[in-house]
N, C-alpha and C. Protein backbone atom coordinates (compact mmCIF):
# COMPACT_ATOMS: atom_id res chain seq x y z
N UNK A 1 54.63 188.94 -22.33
CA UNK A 1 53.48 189.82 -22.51
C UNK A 1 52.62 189.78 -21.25
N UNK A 2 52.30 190.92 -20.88
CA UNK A 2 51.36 191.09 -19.64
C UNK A 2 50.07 190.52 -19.79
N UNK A 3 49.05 190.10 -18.87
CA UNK A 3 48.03 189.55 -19.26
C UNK A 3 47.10 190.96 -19.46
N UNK A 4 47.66 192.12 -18.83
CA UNK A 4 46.62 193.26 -19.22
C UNK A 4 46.74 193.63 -21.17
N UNK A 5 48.05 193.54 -21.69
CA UNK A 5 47.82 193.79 -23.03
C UNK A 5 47.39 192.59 -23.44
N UNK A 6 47.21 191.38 -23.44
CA UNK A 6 46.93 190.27 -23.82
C UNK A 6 45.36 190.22 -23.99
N UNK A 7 45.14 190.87 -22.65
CA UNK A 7 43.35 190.71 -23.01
C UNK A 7 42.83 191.76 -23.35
N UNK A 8 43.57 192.91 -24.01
CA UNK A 8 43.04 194.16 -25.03
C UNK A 8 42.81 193.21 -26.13
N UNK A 9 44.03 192.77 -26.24
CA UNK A 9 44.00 192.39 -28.13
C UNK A 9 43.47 191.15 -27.86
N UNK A 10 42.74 190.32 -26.81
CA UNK A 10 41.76 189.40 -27.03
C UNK A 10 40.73 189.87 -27.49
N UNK A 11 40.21 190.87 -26.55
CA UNK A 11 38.70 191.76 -26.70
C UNK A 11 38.96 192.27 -28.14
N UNK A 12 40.01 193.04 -28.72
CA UNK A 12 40.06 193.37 -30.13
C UNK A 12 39.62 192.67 -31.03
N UNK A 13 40.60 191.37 -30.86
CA UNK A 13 40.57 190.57 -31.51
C UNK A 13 39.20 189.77 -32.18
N UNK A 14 38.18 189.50 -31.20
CA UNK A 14 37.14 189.00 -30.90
C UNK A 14 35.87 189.96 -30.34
N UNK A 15 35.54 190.93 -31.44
CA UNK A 15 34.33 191.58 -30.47
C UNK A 15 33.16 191.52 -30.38
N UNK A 16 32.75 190.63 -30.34
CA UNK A 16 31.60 189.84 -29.64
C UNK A 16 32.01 189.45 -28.34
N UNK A 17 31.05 189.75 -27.46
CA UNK A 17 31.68 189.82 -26.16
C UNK A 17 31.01 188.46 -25.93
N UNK A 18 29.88 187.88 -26.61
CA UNK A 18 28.56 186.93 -25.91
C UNK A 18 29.99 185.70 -26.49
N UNK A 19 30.20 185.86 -27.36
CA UNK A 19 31.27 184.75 -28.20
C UNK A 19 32.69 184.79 -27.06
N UNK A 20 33.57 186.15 -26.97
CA UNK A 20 33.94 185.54 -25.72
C UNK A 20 34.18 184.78 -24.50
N UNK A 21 32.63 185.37 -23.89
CA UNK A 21 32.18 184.49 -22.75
C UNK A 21 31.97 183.15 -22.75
N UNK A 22 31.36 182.45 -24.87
CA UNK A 22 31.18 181.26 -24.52
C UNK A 22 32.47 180.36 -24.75
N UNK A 23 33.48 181.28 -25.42
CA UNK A 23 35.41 180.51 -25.62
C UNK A 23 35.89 180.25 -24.12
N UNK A 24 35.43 181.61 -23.21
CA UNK A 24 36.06 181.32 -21.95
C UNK A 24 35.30 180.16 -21.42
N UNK A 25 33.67 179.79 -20.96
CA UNK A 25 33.26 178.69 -20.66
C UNK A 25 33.25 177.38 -21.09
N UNK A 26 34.03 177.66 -22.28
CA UNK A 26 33.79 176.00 -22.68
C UNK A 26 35.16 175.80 -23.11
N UNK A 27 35.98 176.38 -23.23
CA UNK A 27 37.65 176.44 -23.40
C UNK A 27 38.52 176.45 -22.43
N UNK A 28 37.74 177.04 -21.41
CA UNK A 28 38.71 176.96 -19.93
C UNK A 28 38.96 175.53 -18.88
N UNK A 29 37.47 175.31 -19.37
CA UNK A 29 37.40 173.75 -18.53
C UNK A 29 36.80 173.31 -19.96
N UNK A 30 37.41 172.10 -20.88
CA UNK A 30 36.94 171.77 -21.81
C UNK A 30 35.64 170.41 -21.99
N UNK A 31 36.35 169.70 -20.28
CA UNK A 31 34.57 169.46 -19.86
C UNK A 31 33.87 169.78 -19.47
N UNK A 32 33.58 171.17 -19.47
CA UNK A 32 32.36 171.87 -19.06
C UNK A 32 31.06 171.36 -20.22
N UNK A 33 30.11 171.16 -20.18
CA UNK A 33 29.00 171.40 -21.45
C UNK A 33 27.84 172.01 -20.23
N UNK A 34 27.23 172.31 -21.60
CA UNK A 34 25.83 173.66 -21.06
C UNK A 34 24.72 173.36 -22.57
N UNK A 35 23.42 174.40 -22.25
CA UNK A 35 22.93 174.37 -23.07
C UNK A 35 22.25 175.83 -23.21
N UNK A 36 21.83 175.75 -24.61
CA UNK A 36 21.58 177.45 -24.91
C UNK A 36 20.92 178.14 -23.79
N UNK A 37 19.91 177.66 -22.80
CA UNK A 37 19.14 178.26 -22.05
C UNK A 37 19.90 178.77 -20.70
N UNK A 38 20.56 177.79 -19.93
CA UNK A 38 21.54 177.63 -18.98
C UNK A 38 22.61 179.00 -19.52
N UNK A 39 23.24 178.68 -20.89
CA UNK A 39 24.25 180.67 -21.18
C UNK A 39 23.40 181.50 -20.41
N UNK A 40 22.50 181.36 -21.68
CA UNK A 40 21.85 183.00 -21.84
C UNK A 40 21.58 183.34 -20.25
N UNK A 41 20.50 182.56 -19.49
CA UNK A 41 20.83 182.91 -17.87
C UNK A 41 21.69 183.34 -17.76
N UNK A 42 22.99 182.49 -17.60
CA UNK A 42 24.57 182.87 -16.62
C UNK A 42 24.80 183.80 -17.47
N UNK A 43 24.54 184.22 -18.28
CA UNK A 43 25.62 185.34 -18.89
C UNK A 43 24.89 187.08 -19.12
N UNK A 44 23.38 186.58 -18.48
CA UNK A 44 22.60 187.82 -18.71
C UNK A 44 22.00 188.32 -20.02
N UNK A 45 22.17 186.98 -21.03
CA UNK A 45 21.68 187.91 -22.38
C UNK A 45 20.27 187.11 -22.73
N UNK A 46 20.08 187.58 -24.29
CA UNK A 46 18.92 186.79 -25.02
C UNK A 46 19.64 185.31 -25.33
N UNK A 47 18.74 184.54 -25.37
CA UNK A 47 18.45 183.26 -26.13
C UNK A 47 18.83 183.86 -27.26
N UNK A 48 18.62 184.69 -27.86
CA UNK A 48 18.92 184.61 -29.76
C UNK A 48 20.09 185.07 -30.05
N UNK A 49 20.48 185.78 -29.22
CA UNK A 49 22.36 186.20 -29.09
C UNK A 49 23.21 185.33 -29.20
N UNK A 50 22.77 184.45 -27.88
CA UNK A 50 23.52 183.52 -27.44
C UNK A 50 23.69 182.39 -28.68
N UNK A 51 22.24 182.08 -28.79
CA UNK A 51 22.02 181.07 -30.19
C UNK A 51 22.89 181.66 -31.22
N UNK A 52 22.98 182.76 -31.72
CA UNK A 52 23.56 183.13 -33.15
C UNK A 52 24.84 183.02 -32.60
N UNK A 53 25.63 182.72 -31.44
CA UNK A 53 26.99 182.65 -31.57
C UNK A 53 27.17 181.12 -31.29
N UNK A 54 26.91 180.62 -30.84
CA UNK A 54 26.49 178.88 -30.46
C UNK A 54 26.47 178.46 -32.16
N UNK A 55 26.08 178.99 -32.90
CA UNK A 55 25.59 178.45 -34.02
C UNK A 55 26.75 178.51 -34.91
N UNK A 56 27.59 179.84 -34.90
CA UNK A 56 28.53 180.39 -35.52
C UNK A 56 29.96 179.11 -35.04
N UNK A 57 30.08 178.93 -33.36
CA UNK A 57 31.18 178.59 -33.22
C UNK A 57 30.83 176.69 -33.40
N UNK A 58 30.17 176.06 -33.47
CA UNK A 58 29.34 174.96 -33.53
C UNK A 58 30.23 174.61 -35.36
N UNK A 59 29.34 175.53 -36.52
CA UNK A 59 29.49 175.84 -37.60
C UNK A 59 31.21 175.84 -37.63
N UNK A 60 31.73 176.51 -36.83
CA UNK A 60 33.36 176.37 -37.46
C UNK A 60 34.00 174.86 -37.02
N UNK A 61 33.64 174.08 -36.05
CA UNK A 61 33.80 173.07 -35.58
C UNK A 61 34.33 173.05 -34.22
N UNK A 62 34.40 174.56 -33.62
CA UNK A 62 35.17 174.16 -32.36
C UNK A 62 33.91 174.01 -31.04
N UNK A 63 32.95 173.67 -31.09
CA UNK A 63 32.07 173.32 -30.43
C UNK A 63 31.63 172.23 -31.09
N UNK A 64 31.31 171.29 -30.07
CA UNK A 64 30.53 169.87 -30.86
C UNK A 64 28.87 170.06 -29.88
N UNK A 65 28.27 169.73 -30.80
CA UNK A 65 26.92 170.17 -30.20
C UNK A 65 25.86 168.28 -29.79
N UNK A 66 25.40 167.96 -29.08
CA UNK A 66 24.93 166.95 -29.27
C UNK A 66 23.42 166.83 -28.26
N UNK A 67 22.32 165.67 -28.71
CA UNK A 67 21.30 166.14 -28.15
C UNK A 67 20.95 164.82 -26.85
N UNK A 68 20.32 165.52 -25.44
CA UNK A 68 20.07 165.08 -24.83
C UNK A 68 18.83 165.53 -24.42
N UNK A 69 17.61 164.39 -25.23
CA UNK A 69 16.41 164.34 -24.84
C UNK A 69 15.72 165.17 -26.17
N UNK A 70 15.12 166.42 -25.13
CA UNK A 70 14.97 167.39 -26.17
C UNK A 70 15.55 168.91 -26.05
N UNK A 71 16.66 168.33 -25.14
CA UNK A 71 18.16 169.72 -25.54
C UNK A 71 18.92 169.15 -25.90
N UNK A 72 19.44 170.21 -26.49
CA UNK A 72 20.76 170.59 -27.38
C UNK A 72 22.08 170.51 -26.43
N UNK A 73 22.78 170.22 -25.89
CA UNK A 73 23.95 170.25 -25.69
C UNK A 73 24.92 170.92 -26.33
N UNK A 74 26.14 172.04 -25.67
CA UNK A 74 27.35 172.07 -26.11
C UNK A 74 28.71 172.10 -25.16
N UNK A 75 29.40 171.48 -26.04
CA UNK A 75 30.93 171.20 -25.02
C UNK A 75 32.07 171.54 -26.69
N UNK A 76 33.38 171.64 -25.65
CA UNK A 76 34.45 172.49 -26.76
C UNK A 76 34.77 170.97 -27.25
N UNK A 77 35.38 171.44 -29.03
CA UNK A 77 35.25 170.25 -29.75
C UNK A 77 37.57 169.92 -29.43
N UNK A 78 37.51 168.98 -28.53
CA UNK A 78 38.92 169.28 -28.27
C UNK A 78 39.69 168.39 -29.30
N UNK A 79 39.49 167.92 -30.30
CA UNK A 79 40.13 167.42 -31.20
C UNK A 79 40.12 168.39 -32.56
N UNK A 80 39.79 169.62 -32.39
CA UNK A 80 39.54 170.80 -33.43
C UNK A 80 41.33 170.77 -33.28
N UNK A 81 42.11 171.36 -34.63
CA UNK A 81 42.92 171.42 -34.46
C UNK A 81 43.50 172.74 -33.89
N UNK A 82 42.50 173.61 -33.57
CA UNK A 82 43.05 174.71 -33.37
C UNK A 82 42.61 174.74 -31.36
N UNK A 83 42.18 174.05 -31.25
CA UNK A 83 42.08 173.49 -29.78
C UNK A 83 43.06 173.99 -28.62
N UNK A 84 44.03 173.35 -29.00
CA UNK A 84 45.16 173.62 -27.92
C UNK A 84 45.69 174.87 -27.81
N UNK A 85 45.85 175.85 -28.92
CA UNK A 85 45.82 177.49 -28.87
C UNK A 85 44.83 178.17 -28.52
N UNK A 86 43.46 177.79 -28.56
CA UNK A 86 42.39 178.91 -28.14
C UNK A 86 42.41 177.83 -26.46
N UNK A 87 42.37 177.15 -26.05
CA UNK A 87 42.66 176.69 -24.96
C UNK A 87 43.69 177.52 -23.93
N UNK A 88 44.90 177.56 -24.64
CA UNK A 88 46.25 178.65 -23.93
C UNK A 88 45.77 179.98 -24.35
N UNK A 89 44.95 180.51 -25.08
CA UNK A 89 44.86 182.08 -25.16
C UNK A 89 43.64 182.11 -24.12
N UNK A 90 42.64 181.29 -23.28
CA UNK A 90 41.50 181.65 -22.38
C UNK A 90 42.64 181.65 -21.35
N UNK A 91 43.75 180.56 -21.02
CA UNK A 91 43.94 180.59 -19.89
C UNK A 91 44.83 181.74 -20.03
N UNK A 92 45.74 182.58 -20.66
CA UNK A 92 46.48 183.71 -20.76
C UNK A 92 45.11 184.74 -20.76
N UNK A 93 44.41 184.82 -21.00
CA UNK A 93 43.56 185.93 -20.47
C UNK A 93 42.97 185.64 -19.86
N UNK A 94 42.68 184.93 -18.96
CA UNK A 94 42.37 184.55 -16.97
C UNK A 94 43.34 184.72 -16.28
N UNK A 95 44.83 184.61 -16.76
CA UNK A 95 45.44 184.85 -16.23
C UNK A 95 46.07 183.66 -15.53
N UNK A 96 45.65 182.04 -15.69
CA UNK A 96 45.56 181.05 -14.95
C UNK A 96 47.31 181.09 -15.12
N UNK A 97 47.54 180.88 -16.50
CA UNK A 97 48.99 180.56 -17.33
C UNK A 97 50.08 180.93 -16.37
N UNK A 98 49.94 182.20 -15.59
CA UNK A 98 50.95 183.36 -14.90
C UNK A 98 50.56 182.34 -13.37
N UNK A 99 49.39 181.98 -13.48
CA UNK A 99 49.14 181.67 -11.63
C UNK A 99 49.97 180.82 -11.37
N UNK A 100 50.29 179.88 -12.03
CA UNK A 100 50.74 178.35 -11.75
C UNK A 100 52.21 178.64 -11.37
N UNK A 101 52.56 179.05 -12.34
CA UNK A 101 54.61 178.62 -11.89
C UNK A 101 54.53 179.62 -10.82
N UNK A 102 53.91 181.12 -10.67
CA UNK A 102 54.36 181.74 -9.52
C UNK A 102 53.83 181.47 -8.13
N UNK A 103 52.72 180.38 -8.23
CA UNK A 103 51.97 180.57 -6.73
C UNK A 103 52.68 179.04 -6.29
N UNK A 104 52.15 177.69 -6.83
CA UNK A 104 52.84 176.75 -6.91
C UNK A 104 54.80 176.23 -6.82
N UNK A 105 55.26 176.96 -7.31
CA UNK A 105 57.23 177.03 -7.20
C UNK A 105 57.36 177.51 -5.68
N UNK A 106 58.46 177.22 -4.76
CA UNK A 106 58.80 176.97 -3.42
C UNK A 106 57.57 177.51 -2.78
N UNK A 107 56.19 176.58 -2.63
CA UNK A 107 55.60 177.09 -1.50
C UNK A 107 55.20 175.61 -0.49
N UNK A 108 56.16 174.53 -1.00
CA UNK A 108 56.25 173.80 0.07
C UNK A 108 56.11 172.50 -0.56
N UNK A 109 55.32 171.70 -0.01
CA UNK A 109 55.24 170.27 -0.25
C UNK A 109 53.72 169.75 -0.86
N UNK A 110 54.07 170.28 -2.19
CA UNK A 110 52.30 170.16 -2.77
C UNK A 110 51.88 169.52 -3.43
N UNK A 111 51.06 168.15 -3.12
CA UNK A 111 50.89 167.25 -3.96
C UNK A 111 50.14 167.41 -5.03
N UNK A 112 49.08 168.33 -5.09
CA UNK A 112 48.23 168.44 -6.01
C UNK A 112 47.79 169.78 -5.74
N UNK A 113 47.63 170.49 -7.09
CA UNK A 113 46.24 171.44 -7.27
C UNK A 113 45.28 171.74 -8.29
N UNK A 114 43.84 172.42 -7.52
CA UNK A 114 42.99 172.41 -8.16
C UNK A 114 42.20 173.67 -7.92
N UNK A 115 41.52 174.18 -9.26
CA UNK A 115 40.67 175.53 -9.77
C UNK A 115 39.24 174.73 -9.63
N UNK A 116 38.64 175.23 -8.82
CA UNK A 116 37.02 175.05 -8.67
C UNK A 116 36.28 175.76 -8.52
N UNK A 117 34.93 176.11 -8.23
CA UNK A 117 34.78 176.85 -8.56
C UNK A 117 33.72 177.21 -9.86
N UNK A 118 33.68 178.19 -10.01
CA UNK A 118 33.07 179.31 -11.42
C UNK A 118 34.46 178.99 -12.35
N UNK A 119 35.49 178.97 -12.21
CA UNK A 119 36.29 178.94 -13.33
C UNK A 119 36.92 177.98 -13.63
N UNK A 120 36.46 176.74 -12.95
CA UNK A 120 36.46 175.46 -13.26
C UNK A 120 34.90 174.75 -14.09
N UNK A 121 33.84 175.99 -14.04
CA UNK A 121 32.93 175.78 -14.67
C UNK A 121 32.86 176.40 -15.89
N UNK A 122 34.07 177.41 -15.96
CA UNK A 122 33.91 178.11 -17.20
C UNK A 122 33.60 179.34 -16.73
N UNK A 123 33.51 179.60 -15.84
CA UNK A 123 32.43 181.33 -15.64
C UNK A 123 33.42 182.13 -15.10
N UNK A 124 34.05 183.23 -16.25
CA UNK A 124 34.56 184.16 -15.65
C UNK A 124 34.24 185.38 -14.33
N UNK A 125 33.80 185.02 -13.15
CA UNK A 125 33.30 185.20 -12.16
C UNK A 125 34.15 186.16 -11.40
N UNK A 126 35.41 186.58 -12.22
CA UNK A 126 36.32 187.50 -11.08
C UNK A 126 36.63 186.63 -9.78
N UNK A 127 36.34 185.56 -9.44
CA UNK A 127 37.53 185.13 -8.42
C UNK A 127 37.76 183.69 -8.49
N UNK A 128 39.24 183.42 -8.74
CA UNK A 128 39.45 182.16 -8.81
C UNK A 128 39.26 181.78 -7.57
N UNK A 129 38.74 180.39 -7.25
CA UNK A 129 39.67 179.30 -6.36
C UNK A 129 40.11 177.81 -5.95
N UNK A 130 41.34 178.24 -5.29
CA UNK A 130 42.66 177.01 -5.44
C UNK A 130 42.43 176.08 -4.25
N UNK A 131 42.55 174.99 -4.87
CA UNK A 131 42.34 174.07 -3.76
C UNK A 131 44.00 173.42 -3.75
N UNK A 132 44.97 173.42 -2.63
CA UNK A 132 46.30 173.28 -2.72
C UNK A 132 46.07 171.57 -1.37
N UNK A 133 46.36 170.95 -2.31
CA UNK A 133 46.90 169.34 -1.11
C UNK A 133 48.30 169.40 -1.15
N UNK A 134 48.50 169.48 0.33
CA UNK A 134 49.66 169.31 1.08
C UNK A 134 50.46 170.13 2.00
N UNK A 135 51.69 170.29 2.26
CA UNK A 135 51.53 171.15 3.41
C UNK A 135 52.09 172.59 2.40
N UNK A 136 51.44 173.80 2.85
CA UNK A 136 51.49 174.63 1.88
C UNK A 136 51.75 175.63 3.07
N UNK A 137 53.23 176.70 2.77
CA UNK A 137 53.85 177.72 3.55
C UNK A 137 52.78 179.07 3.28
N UNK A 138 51.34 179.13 4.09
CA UNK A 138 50.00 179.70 4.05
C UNK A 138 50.50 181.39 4.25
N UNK A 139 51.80 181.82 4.51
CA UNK A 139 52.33 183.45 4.63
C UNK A 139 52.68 183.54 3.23
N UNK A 140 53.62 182.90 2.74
CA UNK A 140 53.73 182.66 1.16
C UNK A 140 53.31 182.67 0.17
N UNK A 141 52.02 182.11 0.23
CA UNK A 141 51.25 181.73 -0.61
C UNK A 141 50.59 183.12 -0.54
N UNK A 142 50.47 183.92 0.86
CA UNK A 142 49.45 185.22 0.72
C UNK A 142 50.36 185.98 -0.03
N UNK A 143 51.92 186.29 0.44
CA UNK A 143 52.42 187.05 -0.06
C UNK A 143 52.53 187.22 -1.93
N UNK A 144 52.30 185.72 -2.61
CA UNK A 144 52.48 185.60 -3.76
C UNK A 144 50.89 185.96 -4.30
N UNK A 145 49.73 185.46 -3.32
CA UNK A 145 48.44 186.07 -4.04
C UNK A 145 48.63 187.57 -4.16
N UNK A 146 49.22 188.37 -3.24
CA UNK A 146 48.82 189.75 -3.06
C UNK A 146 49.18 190.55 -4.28
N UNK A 147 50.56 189.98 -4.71
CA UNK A 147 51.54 190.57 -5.71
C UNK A 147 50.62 190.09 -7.09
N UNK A 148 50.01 188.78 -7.15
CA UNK A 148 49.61 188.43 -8.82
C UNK A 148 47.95 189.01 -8.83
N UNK A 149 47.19 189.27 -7.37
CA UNK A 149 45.80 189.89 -8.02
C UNK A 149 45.78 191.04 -8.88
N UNK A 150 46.86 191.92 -8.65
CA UNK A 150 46.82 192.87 -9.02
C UNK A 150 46.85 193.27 -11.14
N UNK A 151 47.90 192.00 -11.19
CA UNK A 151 48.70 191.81 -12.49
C UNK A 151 46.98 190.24 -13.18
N UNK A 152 45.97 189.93 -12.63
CA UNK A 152 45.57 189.55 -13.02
C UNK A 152 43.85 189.80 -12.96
N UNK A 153 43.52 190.92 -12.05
CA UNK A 153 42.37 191.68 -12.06
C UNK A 153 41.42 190.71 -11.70
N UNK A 154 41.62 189.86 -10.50
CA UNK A 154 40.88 188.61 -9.98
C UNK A 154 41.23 188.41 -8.88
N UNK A 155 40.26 188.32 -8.16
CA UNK A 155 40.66 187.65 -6.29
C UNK A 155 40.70 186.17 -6.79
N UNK A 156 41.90 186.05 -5.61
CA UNK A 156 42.26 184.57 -5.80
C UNK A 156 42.17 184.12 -3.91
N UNK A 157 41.45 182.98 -4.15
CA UNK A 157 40.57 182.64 -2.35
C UNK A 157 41.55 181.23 -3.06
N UNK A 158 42.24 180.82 -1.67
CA UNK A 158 42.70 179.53 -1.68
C UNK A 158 42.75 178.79 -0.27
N UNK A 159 42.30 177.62 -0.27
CA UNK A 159 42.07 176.09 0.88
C UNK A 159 43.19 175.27 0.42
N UNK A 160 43.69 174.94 1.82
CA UNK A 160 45.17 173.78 1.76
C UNK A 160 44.32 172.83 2.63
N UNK A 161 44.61 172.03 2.01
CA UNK A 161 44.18 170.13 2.64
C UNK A 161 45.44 169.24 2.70
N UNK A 162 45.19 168.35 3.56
CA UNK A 162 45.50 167.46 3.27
C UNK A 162 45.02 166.01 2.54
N UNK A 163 45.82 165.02 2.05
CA UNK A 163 45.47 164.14 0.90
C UNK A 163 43.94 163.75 1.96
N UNK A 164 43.90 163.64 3.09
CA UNK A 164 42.90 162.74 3.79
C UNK A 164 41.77 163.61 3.99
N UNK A 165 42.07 165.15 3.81
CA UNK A 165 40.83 166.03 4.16
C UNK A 165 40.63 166.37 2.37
N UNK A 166 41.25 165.90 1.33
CA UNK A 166 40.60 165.92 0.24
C UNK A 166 39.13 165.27 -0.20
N UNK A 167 39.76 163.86 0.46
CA UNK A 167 39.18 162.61 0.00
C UNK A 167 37.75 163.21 0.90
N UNK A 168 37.57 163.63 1.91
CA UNK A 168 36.42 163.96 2.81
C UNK A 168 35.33 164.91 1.81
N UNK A 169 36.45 166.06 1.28
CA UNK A 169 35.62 167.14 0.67
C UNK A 169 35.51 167.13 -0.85
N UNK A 170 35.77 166.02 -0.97
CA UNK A 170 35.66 165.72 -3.00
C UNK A 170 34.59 165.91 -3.42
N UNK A 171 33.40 165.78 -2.43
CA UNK A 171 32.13 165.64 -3.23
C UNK A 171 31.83 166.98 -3.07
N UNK A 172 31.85 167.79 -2.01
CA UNK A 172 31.48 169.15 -1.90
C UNK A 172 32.26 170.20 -2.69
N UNK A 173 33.79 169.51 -2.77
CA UNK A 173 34.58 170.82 -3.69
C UNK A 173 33.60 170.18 -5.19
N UNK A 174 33.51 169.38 -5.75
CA UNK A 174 32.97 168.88 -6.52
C UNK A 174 34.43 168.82 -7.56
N UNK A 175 35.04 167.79 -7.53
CA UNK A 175 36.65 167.72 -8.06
C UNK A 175 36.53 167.20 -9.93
N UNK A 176 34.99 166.57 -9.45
CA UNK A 176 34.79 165.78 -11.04
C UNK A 176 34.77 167.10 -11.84
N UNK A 177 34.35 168.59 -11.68
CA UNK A 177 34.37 169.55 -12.56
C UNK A 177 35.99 170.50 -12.05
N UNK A 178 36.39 169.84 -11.42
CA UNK A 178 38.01 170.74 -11.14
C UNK A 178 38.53 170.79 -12.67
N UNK A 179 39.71 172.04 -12.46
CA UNK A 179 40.84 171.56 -13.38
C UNK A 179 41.61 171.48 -12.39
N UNK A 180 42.37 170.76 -12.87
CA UNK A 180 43.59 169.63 -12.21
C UNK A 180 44.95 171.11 -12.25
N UNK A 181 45.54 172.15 -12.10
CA UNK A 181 46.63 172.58 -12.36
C UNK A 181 47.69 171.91 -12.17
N UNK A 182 47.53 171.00 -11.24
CA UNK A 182 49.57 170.30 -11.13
C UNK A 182 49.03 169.02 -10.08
N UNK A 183 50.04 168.43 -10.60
CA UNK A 183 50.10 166.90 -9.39
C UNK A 183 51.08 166.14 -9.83
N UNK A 184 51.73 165.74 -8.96
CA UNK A 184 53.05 165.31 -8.33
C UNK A 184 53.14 163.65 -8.89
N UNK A 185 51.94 162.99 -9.20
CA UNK A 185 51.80 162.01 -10.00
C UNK A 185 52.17 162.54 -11.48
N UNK A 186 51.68 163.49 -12.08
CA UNK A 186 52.10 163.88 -13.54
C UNK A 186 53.41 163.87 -13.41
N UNK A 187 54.69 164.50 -12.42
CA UNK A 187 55.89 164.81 -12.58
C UNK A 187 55.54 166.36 -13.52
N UNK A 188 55.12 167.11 -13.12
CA UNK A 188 55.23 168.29 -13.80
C UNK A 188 56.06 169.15 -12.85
């Protein structure tokens, strides 16, 4: 299935768009947490929008809500059992699912990669980007972005490091909010 019919019958599926936005932010990176005030900003709406869907997805259990200070906290509840499917349906409609085996498979010697970024924060922002450690065939890799922006309606900006120019820029890529896509320690 293409990710363009995939994310009709997401949007169908789900039309609340404010409820969308908060499956993609807190489902995409499942340690992301936020709080009602912080959405409604990033996402352009009311506080009471935002709240009545916060409340709704909280209420079914796939948000766990908890308080720090005198906010509210929310992060995705990843022991919900339905977790690991609404997890693979954000990344099939980002399109992440399609990125991996085609950009990652023969483009060289890659120890690790990582999504940082807005969509490592959750924020569907229209452009991913890849942080690739190791030596990465950089004509290749364009030729394979050029062919999947199209099929995934997202600029994709990607940086190749090495393991020693990681360790330099960890704090600035900010890696503690990465998702991890692949590493050579997993054996994936």
């Amino acid at each position: 299935m293409q990710v363009n019919s995939l994310a009709i019958k997401l949007d169908s599926l789900i039309t609340s768009q404010t409820r969308v936005k908060l499956l993609l932010r807190f489902f995409l990176n499942p340690e992301s947490r936020s709080y009602l005030r912080e959405l409604a900003e990033e996402f352009g709406e009311s506080t009471n929008s935002v709240r009545v869907e916060l409340n709704r997805l909280t209420e079914a259990g796939l948000l766990n809500s908890f308080d720090e200070g005198r906010t509210k906290v929310y992060r995705a509840n990843t022991n919900h059992p339905l977790f690991p499917e609404i997890h693979s349906m954000v990344r099939k409609f980002t399109g992440i699912d399609q990125l991996i085996p085609q950009v990652l498979s023969k483009l060289g010697d890659i120890h690790s990669a990582y999504i940082v970024g807005d969509y490592a924060r959750g924020m569907d922002s229209g452009i991913i980007d890849l942080v690739l450690v190791g030596k990465v065939d950089k004509a290749y890799l364009q030729n394979l972005i050029d062919k999947v922006e199209p099929m995934l309606h997202r600029k994709i900006r990607f940086l190749s490091l090495s393991e020693d120019e990681l360790e330099r820029y960890k704090t600035t890529l900010k890696l503690e909010e990465a998702i991890e896509l692949w590493s050579s320690g997993r054996g994936e």
